[in-house]
Protein backbone atom coordinates (compact mmCIF):
# COMPACT_ATOMS: atom_id res chain seq x y z
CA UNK A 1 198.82 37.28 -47.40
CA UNK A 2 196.59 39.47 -49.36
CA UNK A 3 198.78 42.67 -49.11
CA UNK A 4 202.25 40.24 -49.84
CA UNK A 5 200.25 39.02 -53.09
CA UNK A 6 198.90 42.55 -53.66
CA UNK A 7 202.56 44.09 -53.58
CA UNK A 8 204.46 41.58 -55.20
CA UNK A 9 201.77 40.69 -58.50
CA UNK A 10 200.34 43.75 -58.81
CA UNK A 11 202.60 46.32 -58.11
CA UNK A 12 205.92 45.00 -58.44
CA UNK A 13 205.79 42.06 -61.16
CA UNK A 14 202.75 43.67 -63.00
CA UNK A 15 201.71 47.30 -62.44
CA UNK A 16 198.04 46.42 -62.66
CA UNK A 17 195.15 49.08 -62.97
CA UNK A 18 191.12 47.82 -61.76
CA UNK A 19 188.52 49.58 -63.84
CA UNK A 20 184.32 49.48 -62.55
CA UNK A 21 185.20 48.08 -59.19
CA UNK A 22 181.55 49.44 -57.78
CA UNK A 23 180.59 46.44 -60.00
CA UNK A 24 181.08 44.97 -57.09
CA UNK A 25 179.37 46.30 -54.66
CA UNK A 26 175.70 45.56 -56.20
CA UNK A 27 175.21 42.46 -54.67
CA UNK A 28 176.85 40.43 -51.26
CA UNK A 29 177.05 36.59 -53.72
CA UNK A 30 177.86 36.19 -57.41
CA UNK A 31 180.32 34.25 -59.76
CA UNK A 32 183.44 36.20 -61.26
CA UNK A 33 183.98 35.16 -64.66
CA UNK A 34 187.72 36.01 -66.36
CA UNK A 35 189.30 34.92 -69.64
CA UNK A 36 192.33 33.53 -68.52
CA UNK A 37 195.43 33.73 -70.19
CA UNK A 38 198.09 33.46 -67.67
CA UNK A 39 198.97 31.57 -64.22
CA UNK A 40 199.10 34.75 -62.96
CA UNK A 41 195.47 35.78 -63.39
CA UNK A 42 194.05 34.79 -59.86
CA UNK A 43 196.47 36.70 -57.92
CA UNK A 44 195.10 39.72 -59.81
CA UNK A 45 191.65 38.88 -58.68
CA UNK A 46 192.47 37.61 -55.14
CA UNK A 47 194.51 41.00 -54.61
CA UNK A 48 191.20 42.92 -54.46
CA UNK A 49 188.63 40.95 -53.97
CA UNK A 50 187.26 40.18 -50.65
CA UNK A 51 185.64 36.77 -49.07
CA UNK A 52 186.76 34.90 -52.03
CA UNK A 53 186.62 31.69 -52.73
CA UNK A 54 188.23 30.13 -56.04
CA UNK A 55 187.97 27.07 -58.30
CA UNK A 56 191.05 25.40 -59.53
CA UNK A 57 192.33 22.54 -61.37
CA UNK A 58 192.41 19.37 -59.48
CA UNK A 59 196.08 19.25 -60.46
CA UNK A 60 197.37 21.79 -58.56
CA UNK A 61 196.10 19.86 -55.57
CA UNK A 62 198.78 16.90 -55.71
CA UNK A 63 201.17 17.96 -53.17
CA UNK A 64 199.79 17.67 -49.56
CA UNK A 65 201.14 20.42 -48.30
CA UNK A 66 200.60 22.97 -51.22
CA UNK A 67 196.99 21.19 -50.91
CA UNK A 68 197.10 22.40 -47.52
CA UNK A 69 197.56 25.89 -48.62
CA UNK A 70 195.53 26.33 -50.69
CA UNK A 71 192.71 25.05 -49.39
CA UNK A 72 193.22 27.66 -45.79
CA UNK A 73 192.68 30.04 -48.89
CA UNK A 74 189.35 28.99 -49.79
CA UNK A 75 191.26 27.81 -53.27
CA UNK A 76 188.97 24.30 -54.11
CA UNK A 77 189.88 21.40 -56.92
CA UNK A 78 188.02 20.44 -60.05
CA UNK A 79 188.30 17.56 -62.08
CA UNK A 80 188.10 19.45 -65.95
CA UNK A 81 188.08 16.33 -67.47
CA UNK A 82 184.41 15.22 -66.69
CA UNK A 83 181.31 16.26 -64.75
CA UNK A 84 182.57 17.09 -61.73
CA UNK A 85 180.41 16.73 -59.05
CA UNK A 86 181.72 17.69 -56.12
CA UNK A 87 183.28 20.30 -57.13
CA UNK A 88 179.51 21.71 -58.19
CA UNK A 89 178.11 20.45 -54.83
CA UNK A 90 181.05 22.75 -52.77
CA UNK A 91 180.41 25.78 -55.31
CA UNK A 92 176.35 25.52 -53.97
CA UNK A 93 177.36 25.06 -50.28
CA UNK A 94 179.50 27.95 -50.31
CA UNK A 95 176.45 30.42 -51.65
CA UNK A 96 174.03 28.43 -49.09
CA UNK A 97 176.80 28.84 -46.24
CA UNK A 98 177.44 32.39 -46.38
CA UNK A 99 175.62 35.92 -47.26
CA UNK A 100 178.74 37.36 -48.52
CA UNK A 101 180.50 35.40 -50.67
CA UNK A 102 182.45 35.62 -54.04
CA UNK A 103 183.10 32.35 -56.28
CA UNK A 104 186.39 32.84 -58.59
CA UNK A 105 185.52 30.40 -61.71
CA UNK A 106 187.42 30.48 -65.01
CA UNK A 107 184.45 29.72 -67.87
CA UNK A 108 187.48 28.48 -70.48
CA UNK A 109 188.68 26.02 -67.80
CA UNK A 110 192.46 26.47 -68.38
CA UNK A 111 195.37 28.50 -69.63
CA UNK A 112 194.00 30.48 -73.27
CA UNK A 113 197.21 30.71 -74.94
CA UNK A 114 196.60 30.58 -78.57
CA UNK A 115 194.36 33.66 -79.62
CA UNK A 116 192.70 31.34 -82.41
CA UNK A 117 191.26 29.49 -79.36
CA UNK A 118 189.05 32.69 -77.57
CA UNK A 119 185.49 31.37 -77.66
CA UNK A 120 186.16 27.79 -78.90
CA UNK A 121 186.88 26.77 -75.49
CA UNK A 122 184.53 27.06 -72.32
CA UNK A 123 182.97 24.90 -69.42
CA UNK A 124 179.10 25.49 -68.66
CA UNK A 125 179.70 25.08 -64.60
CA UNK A 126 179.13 28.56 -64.48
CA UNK A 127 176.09 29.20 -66.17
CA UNK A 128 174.77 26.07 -64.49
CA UNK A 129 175.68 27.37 -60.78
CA UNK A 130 174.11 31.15 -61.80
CA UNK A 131 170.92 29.79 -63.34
CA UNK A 132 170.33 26.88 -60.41
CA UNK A 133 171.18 29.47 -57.55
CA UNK A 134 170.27 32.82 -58.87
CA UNK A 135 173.53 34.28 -58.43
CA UNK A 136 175.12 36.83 -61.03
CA UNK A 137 177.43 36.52 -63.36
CA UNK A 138 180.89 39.74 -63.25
CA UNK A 139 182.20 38.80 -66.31
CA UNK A 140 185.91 40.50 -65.89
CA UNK A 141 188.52 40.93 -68.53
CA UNK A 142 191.81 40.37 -67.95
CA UNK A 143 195.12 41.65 -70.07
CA UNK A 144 195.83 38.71 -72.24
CA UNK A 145 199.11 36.90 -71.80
CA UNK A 146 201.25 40.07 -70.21
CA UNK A 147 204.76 40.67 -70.00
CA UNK A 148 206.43 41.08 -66.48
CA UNK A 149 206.45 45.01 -65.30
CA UNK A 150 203.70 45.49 -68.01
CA UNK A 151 200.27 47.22 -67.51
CA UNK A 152 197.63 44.68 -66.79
CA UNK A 153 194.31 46.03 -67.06
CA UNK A 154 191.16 44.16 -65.00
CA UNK A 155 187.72 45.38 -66.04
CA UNK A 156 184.80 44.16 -64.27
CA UNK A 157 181.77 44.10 -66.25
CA UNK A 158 177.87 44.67 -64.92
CA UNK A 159 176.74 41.86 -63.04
CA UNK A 160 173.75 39.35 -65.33
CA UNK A 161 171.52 36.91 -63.81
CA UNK A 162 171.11 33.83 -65.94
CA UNK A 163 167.82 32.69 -66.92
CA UNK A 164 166.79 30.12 -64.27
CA UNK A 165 164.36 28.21 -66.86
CA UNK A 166 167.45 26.87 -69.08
CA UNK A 167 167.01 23.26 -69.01
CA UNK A 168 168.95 21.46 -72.09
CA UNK A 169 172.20 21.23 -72.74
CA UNK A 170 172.45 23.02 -75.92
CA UNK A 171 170.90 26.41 -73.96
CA UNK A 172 173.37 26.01 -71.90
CA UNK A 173 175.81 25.98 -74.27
CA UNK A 174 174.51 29.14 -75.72
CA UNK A 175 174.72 30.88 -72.32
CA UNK A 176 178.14 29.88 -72.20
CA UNK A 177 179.53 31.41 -74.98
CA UNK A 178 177.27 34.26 -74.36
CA UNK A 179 179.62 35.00 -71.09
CA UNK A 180 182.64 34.23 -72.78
CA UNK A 181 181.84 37.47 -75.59
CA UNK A 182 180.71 39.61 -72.48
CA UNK A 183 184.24 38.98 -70.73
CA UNK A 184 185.96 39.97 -74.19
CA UNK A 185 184.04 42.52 -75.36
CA UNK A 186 185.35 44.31 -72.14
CA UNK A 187 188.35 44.38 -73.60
CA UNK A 188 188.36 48.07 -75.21
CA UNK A 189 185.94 48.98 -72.71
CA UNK A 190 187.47 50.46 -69.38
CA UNK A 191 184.21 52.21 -67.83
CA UNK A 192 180.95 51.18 -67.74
């Protein structure tokens, strides 16, 4: 499945180009943190990243049998609409589970489409896993809102630990926007 999406999002759709990929290799857990502009922006993760497991709105999850799929895929729902707190309990078992293990999580929580929107909108989940679990952070930009047969570009910054002693709210808060300008100030930045 990997080399089918690999082919036909990357290569034939998109012609999509991975910049700092030994970002990767410095630790066996962490969160990946993308902007996320399109629908097509996990596929361009998924295509090269291995023992994945992803977050994803609980909407997509309505169909049984496309529920089906997705979950074989390690693909899990959240509710964006509240607190969602099994979705946070299955993000902690799958660090406590396994010793090498990647956690796809989108820190704006849907679709960006408007530009005027880039750091107005973002969910603290992942700042909250990072800091409870002491897991980093790759925040990873991703070519905003591409055209098919277009160069994407997929940078993946240097992995951050979040401070573990973050207890309010409003430092959370903080530390959420703080990802969101690391993922785009990656955008003119192809190598470390």
């Amino acid at each position: 499945m990997k080399k089918f999406i690999k082919f036909l999002f990357c290569k034939l759709l998109f012609r999509v180009k991975y910049y700092n990929l030994e970002n990767l290799e410095k630790y066996d857990k962490f969160l990946i943190c993308p902007n996320h502009s399109t629908v097509f922006d996990p596929f361009f993760i998924y295509s090269t990243v291995d023992d994945l497991s992803i977050m994803a709105k609980s909407e997509i999850f309505r169909d049984k049998l496309f529920s089906k799929i997705l979950r074989h895929y390690n693909v899990f729902p959240v509710n964006r609409k509240k607190v969602d707190v099994n979705s946070l309990l299955k993000s902690i078992s799958i660090f406590k589970e396994s010793n090498n293990c990647k956690l796809l999580i989108f820190p704006e929580g849907g679709v960006i489409k408007n530009k005027d929107d880039i750091g107005n909108k973002y969910h603290n989940g992942p700042v909250f896993i990072s800091s409870k679990l002491n897991i980093p952070i790759v925040p990873v930009f991703i070519t905003r809102r591409p055209n098919f047969f277009s160069k994407v570009k997929v940078v993946f910054g240097i992995p951050y630990f979040i401070e573990s002693d973050i207890k309010n709210k409003n430092e959370f808060k903080q530390a959420s926007k703080k990802l969101i300008e690391k993922i785009y100030n990656l955008k003119d930045k192809p190598s470390n």
